[in-house]
Protein backbone atom coordinates (compact mmCIF):
# COMPACT_ATOMS: atom_id res chain seq x y z
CA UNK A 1 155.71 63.13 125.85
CA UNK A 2 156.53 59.49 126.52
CA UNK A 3 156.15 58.51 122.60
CA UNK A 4 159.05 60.33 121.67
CA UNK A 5 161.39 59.76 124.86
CA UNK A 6 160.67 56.34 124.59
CA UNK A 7 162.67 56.47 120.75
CA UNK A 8 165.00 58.91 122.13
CA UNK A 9 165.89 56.48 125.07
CA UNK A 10 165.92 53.48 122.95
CA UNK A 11 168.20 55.66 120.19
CA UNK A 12 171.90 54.17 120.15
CA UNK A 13 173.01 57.59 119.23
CA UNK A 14 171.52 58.89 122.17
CA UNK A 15 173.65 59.14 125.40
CA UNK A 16 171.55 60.93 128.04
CA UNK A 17 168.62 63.40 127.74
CA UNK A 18 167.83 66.57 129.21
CA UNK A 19 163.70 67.03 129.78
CA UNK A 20 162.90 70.62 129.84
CA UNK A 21 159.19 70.94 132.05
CA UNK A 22 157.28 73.39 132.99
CA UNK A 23 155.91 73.44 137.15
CA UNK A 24 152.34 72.82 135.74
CA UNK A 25 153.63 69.49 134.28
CA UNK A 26 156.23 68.76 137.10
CA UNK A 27 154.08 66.14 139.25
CA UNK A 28 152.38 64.28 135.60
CA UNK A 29 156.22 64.23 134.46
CA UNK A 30 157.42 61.93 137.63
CA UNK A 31 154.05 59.99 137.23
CA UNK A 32 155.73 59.38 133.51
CA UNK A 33 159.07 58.59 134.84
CA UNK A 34 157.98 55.64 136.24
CA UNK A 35 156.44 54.18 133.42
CA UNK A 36 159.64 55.22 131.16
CA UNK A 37 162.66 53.14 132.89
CA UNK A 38 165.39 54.76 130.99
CA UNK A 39 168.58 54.92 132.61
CA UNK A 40 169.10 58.04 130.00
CA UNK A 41 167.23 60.57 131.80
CA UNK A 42 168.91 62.88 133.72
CA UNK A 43 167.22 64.97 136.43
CA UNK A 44 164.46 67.70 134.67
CA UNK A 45 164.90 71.68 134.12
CA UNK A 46 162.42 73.86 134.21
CA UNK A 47 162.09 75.69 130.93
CA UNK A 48 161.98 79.60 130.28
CA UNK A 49 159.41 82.09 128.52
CA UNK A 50 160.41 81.24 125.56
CA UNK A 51 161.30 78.20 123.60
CA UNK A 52 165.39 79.76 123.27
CA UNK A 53 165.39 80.43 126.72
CA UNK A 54 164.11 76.68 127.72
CA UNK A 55 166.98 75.11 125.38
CA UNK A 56 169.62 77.61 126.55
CA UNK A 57 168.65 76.69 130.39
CA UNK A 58 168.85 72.70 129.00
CA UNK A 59 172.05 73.36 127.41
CA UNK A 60 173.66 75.32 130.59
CA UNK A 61 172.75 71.88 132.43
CA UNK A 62 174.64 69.39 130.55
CA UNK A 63 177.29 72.19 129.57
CA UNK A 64 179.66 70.10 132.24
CA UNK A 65 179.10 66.64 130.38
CA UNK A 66 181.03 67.22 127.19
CA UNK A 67 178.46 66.31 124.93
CA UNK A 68 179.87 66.51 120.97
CA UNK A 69 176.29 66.94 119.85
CA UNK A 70 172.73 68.60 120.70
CA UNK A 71 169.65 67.16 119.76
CA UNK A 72 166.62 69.27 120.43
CA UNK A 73 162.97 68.18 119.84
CA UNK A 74 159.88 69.48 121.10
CA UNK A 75 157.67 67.25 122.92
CA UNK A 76 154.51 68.36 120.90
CA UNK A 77 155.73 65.99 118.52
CA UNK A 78 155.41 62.56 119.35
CA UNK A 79 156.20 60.49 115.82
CA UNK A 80 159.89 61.22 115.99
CA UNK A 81 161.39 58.18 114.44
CA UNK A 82 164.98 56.64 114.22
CA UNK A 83 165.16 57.61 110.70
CA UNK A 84 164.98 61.21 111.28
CA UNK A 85 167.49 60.91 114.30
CA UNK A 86 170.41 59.18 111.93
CA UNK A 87 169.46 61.47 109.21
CA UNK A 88 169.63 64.72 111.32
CA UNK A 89 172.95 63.80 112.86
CA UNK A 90 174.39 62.85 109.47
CA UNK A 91 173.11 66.33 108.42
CA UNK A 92 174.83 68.02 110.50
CA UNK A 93 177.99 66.73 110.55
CA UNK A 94 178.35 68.60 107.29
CA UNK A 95 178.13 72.09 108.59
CA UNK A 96 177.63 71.63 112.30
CA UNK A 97 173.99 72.24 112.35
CA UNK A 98 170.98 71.06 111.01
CA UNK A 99 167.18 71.57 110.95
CA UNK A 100 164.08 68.80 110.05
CA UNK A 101 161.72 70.31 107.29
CA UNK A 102 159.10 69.53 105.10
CA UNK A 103 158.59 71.43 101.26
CA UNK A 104 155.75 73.87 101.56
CA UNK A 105 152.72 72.56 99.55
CA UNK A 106 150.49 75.67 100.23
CA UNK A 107 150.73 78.92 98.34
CA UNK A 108 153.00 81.04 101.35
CA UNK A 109 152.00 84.82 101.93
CA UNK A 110 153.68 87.46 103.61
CA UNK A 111 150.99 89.86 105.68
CA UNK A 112 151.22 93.62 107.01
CA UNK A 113 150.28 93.65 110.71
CA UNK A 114 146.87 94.59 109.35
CA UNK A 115 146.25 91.53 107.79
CA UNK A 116 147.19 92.87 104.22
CA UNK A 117 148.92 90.96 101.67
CA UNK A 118 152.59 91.75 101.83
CA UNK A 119 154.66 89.30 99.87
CA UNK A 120 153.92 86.24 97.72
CA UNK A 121 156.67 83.69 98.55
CA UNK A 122 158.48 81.32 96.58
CA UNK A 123 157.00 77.71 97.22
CA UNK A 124 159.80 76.19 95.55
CA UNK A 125 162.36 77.60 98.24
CA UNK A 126 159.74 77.63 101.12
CA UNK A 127 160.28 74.67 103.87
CA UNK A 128 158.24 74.22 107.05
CA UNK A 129 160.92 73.43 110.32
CA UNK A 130 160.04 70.89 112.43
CA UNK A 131 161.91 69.00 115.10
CA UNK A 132 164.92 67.53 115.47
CA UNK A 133 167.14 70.30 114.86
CA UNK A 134 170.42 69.35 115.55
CA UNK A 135 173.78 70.99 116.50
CA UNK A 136 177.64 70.51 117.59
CA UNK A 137 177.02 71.28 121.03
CA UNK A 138 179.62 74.45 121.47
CA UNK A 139 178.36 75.73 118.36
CA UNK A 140 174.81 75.74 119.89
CA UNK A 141 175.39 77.37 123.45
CA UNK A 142 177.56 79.73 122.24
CA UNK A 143 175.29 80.94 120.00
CA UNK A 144 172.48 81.33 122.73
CA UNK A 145 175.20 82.97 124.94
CA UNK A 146 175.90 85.34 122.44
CA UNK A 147 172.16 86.40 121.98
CA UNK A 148 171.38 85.61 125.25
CA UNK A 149 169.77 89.34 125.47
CA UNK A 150 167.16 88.67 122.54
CA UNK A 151 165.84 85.27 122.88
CA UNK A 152 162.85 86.33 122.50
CA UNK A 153 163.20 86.91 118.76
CA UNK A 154 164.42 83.71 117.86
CA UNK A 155 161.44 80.95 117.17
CA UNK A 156 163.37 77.53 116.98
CA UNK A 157 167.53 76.54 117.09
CA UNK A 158 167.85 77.19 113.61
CA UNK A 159 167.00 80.72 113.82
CA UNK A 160 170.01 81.41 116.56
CA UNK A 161 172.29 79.53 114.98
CA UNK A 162 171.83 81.20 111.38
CA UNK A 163 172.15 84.56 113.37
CA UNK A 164 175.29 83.71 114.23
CA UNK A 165 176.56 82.62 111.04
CA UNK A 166 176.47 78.82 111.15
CA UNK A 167 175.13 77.05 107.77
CA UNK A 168 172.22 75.18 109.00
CA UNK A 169 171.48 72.23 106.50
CA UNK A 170 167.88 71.53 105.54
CA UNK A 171 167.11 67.47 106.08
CA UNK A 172 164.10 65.62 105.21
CA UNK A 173 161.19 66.08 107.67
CA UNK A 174 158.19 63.79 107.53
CA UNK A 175 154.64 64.62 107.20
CA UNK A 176 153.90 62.27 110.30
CA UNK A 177 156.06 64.19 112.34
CA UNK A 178 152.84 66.67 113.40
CA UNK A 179 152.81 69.26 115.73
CA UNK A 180 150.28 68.88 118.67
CA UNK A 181 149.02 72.68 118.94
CA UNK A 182 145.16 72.52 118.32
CA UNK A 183 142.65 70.17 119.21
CA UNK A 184 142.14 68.94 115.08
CA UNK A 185 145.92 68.19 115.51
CA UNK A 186 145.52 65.90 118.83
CA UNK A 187 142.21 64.34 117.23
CA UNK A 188 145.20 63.62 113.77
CA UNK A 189 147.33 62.21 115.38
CA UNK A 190 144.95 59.66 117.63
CA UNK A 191 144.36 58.79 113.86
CA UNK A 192 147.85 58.19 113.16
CA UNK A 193 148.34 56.17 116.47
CA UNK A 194 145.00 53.78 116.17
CA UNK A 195 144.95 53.19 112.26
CA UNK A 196 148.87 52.44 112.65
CA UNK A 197 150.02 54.80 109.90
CA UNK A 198 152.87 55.89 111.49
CA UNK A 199 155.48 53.63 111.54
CA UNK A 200 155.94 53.41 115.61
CA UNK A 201 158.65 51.89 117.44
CA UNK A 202 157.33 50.90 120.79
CA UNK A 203 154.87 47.77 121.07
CA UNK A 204 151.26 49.46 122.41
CA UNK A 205 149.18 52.01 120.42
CA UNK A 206 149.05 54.74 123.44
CA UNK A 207 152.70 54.17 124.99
């Protein structure tokens, strides 16, 4: 967690942030906060049952602020870079929203619920969403208002927002930019961190 608020709080295009925490996390979060020193963070939320409703109670927070834009990145990520930050925001500013991906590379199948081949999918028009995703800030919590009954069926910002009929434009991801979810993925990305392959921003290997 304090790999990628440390870029976010040391972003010029970033004004404040909004952490979204579970309890579990709540007392290992202030222990963070004092190694952090960012006058950026404002006070945590506590997050939802699902991802939606954890960035619709983040966005209902800062609603009051006037923020232009909404940045949202999941914390399972820790290689967010400036790069992808400028190049999200630029992204957006063409249609209002925008969405990190990288080009699949494996062969993408569609299952049955019994584990039966469906649907072969395109590659060549087959991305894999990561984080940022990136939105005009209205544009954002109005769309979680206006689904606010069905949440639950919406997996990431992008989703919501193409529900509602915003154009969400596809920007570069980066293979770096992993996804902490198993333990081969935490074992990765101590890889990443000690052989210095990822281009880091903050002097120490581990924060």
């Amino acid at each position: 967690m304090a790999w990628p608020l440390k870029t976010l709080s040391s972003n010029e295009s970033i004004s404040a942030i909004q952490p979204v925490i579970s309890n579990s996390i709540r007392k290992t979060f202030e222990m963070l906060l004092d190694t952090l020193q960012s006058d950026k963070l404002l006070p945590p939320v506590y997050g939802g049952p699902t991802r939606s409703d954890s960035t619709f109670n983040a966005l209902k927070a800062t609603e009051h602020l006037g923020f232009q834009w909404a940045l949202v990145h999941d914390a399972a990520r820790p290689f967010l870079s400036d790069e992808m930050i400028s190049t999200g925001l630029e992204s957006a500013k063409l249609t209002g929203a925008s969405v990190a991906a990288i080009p699949a590379t494996d062969s993408i199948k569609l299952g049955h619920i019994d584990g039966t081949l469906r649907l072969n999918l395109d590659r060549s028009q087959t991305w894999m969403a990561q984080t940022p995703q990136i939105a005009s800030f209205s544009l954002l919590l109005n769309a979680h208002k206006s689904h606010a009954n069905e949440l639950d069926k919406f997996t990431d910002e992008s989703a919501i927002l193409h529900s509602s009929g915003t154009k969400v434009q596809i920007f570069q991801g980066s293979p770096w930019n992993i996804k902490l979810t198993t333990e081969a993925d935490l074992v990765l990305a101590r890889h990443f961190a000690d052989s210095g392959l990822v281009p880091l921003q903050h002097s120490g290997k581990h924060g």
